[in-house]
Protein backbone atom coordinates (compact mmCIF):
# COMPACT_ATOMS: atom_id res chain seq x y z
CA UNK A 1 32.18 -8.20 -65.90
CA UNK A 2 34.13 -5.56 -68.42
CA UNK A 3 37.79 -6.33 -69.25
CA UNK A 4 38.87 -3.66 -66.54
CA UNK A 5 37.24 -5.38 -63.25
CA UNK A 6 38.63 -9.10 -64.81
CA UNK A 7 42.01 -7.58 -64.72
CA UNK A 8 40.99 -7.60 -60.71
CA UNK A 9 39.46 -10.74 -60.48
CA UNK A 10 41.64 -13.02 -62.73
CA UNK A 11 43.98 -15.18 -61.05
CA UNK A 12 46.31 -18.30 -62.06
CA UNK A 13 44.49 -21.60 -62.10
CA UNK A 14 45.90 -25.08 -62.37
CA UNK A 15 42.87 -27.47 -61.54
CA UNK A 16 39.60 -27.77 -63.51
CA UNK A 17 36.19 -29.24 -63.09
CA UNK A 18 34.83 -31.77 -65.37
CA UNK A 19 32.94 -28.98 -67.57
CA UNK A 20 32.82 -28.65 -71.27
CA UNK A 21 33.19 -24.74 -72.62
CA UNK A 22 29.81 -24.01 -73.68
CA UNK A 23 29.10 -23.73 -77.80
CA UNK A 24 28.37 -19.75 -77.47
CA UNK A 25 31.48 -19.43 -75.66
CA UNK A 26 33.25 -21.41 -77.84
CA UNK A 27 32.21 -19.40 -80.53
CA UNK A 28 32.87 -15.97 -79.00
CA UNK A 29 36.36 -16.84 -78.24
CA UNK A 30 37.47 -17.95 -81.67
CA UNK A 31 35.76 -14.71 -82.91
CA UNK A 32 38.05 -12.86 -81.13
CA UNK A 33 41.09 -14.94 -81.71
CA UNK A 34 40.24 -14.74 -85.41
CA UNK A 35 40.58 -10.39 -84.69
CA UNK A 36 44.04 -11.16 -82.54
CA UNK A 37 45.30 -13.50 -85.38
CA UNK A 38 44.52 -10.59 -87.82
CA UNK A 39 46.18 -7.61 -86.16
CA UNK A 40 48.80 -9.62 -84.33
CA UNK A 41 49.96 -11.71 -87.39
CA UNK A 42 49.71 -14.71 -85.37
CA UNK A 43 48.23 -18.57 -85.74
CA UNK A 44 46.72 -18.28 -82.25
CA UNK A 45 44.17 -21.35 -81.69
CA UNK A 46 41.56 -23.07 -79.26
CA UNK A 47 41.68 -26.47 -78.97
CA UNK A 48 38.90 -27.94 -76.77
CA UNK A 49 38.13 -30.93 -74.98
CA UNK A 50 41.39 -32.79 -75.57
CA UNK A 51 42.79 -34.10 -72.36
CA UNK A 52 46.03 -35.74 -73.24
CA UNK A 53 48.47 -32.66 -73.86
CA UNK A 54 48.36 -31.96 -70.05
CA UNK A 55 48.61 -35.90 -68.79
CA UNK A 56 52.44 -35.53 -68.36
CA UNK A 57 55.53 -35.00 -66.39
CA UNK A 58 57.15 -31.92 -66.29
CA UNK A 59 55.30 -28.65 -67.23
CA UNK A 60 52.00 -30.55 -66.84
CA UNK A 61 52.79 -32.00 -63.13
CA UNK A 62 54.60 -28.38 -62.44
CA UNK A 63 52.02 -26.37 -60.47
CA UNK A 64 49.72 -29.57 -60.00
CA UNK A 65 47.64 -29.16 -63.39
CA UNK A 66 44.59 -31.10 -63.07
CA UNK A 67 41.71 -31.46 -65.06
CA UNK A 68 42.84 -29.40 -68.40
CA UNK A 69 40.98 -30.53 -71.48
CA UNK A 70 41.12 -26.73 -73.28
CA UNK A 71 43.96 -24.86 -73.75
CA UNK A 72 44.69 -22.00 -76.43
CA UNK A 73 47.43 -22.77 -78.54
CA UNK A 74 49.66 -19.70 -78.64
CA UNK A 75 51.55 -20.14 -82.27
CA UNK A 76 53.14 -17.31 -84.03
CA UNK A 77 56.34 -16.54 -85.92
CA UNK A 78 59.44 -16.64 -84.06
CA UNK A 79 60.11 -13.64 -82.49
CA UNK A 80 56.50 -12.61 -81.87
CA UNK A 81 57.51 -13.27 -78.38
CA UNK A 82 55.44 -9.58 -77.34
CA UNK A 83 52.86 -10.18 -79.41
CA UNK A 84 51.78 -13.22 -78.08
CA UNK A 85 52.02 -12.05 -74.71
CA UNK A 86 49.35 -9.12 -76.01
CA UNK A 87 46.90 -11.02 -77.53
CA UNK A 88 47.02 -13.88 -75.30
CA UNK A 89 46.17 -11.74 -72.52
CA UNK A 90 43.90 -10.11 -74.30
CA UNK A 91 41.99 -13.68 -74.87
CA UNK A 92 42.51 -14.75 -70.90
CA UNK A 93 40.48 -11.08 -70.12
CA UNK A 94 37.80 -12.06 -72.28
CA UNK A 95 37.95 -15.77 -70.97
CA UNK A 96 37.43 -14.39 -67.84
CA UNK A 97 34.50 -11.92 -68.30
CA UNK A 98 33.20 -15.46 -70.34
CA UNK A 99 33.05 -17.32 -66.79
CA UNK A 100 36.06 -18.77 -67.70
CA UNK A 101 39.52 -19.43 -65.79
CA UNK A 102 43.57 -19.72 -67.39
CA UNK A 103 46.85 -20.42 -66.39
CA UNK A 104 49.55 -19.51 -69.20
CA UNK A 105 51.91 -22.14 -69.45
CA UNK A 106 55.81 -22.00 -70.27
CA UNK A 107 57.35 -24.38 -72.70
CA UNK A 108 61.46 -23.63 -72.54
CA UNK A 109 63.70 -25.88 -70.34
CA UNK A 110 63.82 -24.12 -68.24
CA UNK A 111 60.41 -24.85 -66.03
CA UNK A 112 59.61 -28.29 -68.26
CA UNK A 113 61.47 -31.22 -69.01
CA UNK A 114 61.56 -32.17 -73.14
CA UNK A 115 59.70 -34.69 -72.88
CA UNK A 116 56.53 -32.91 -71.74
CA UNK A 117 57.56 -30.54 -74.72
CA UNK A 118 57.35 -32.90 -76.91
CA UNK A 119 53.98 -34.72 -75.51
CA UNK A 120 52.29 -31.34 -75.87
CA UNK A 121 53.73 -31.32 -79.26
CA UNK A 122 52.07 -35.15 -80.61
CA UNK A 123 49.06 -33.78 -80.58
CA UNK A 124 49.29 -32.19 -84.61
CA UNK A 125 45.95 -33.33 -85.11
CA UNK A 126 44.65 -30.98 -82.88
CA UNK A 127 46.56 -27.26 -83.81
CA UNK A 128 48.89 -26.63 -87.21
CA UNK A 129 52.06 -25.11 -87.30
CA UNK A 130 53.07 -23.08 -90.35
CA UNK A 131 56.63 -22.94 -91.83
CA UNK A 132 58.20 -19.77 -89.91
CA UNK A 133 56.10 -20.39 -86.66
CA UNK A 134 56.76 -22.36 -83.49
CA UNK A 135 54.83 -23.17 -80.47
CA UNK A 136 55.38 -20.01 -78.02
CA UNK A 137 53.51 -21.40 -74.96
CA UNK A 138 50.09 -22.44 -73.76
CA UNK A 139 47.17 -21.22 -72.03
CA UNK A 140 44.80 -23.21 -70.36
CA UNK A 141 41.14 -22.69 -69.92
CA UNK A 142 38.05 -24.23 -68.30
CA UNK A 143 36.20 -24.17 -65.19
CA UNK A 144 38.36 -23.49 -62.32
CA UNK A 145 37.86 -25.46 -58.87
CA UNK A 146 38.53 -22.37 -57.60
CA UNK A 147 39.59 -18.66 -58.66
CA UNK A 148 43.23 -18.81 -57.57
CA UNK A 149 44.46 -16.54 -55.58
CA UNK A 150 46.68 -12.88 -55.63
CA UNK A 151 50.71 -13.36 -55.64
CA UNK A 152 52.37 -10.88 -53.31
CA UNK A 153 53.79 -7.82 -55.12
CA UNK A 154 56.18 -4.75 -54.70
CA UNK A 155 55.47 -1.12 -54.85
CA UNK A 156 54.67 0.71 -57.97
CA UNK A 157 57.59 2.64 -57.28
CA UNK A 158 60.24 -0.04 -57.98
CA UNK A 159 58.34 -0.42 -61.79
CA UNK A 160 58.54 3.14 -62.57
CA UNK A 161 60.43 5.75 -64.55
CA UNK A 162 59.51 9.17 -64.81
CA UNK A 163 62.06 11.41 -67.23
CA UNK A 164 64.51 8.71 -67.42
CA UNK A 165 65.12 8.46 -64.03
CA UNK A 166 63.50 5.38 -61.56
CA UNK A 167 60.52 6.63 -59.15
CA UNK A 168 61.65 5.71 -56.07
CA UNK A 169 64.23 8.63 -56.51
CA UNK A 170 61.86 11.01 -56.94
CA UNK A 171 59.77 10.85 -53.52
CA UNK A 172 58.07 14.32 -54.77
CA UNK A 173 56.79 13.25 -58.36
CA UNK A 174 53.02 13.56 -59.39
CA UNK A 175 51.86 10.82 -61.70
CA UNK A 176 49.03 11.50 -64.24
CA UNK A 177 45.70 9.71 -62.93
CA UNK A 178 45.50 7.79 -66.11
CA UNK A 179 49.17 6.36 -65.91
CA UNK A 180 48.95 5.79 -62.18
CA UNK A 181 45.33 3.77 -62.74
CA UNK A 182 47.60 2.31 -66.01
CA UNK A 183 50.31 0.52 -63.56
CA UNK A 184 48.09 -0.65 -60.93
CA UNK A 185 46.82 -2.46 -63.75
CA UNK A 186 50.19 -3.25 -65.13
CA UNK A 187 51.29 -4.56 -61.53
CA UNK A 188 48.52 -7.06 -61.93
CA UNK A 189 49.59 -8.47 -64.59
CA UNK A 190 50.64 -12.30 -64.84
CA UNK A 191 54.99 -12.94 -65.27
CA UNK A 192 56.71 -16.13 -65.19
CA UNK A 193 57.03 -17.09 -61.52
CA UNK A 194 55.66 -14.26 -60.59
CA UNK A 195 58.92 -12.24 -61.69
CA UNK A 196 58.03 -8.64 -62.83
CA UNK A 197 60.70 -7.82 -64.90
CA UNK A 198 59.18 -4.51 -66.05
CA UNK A 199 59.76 -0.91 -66.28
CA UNK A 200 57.22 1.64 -67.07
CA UNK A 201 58.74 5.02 -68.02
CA UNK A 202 56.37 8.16 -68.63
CA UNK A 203 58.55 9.89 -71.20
CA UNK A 204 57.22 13.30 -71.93
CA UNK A 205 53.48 14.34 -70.55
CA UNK A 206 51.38 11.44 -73.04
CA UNK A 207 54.47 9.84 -74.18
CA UNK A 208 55.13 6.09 -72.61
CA UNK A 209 57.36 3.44 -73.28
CA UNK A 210 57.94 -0.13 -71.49
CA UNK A 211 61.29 -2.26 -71.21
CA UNK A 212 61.71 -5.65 -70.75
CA UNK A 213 64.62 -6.49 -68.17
CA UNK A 214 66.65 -9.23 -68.53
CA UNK A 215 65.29 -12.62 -66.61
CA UNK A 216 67.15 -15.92 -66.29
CA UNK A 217 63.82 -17.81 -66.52
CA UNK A 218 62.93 -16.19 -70.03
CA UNK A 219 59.85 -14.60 -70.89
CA UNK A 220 60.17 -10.97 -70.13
CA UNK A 221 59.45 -9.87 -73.52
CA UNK A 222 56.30 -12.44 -73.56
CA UNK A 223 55.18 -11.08 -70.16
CA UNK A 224 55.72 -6.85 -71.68
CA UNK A 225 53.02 -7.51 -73.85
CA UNK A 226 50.88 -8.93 -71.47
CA UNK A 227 51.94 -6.20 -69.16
CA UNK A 228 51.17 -3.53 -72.02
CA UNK A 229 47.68 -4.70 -72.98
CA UNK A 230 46.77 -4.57 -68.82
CA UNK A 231 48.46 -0.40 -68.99
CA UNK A 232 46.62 0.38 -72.20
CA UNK A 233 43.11 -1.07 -70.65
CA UNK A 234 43.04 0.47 -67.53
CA UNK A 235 45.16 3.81 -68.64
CA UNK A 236 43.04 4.26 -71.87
CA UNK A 237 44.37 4.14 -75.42
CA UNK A 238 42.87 8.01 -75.84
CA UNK A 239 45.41 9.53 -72.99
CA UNK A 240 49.14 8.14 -74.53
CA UNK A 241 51.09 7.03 -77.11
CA UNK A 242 53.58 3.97 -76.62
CA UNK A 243 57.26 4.77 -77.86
């Protein structure tokens, strides 16, 4: 599977089999968190086979989690809130052509009670955070019971800006192959409850840029990067520039 067709097949998953993470894919994911933790600036890590973080109330009961023993740790400085987004989806992808399944995980109040924050949070032995950093959210990973299914979505129209003005006021407009094959992609992406609260502007010909709008359940600048790293994979890096 390349990173393109798991952007199709990858799907929210909240209950796990009884499976450990085999070694060599152990191995290959912390290789490429060591890369994300490099270019990103981040403290991302993989903690396996630890079952308590995710036997809880709260975040941990929301969206019946069952069965989590693995989870990447998404740490970073504050304010890395796009970056983590990036990279993080750039590790589920991978998971995913792995064999693997994920479900990111919020941590603000407002989809988990504190205490489940601060369950996740007695586990020290088992990830480090630096001065400067904090605990952005979860991911977890393992063997799903099943693959999760496709949330409903709207129209790439609605997500799209073309010369500064929205798409859906220009019923006439020709989009470039690459950025049309760019926001399918970028439609598939995973948002906190499912929110979308993206725009994807074509500026000038290879020229793109990507807003976060404002969200009352948080996240939207977490869930540009993850929406950016799905545009950039399917669009190709070679056919634009980001603004």
């Amino acid at each position: 599977m390349t990173i393109q067709e798991a952007i199709a097949a990858r799907h929210s998953v909240r209950q796990y089999i009884d499976k450990p993470i085999e070694a060599s894919v152990v191995e290959r994911l912390n290789e490429e968190i060591a890369l994300c933790n490099q270019e990103g600036g981040l403290h991302i890590q993989l903690v396996t086979n630890e079952p308590k973080a995710f036997n809880g109330s709260g975040v941990f009961a929301y969206g019946k989690f069952k069965g989590v023993s693995n989870y990447l740790a998404m740490v970073g400085y504050k304010g890395a809130d796009e970056a983590i987004g990036y990279y993080g989806e750039r590790l589920v992808l991978l998971a995913q052509t792995l064999g693997l399944n994920s479900c990111w995980v919020g941590l603000t109040a407002t989809v988990v009670s504190p205490t489940a924050r601060l369950r996740l949070k007695k586990q020290p032995d088992q990830y480090s955070i630096a001065a400067g950093e904090k605990l952005h959210c979860v991911i977890a990973l393992g063997y799903g019971a099943t693959q999760g299914v496709q949330h409903p979505m709207r129209s790439m129209e609605w997500f799209v800006m073309v010369h500064g003005s929205m798409m859906w006021r220009q019923r006439d407009v020709v989009l470039p192959d690459w950025f049309r094959r760019g926001m399918e992609a970028a439609l598939l992406a995973p948002t906190a409850v499912n929110q979308q609260k993206f725009f994807i502007e074509l500026v000038y010909k290879h020229t793109v840029h990507a807003y976060a709008r404002f969200s009352l359940v948080g996240y939207a600048k977490m869930d540009l990067g993850i929406v950016k790293y799905h545009f950039e994979v399917a669009a190709g890096k070679e056919n634009f520039t980001w603004k």
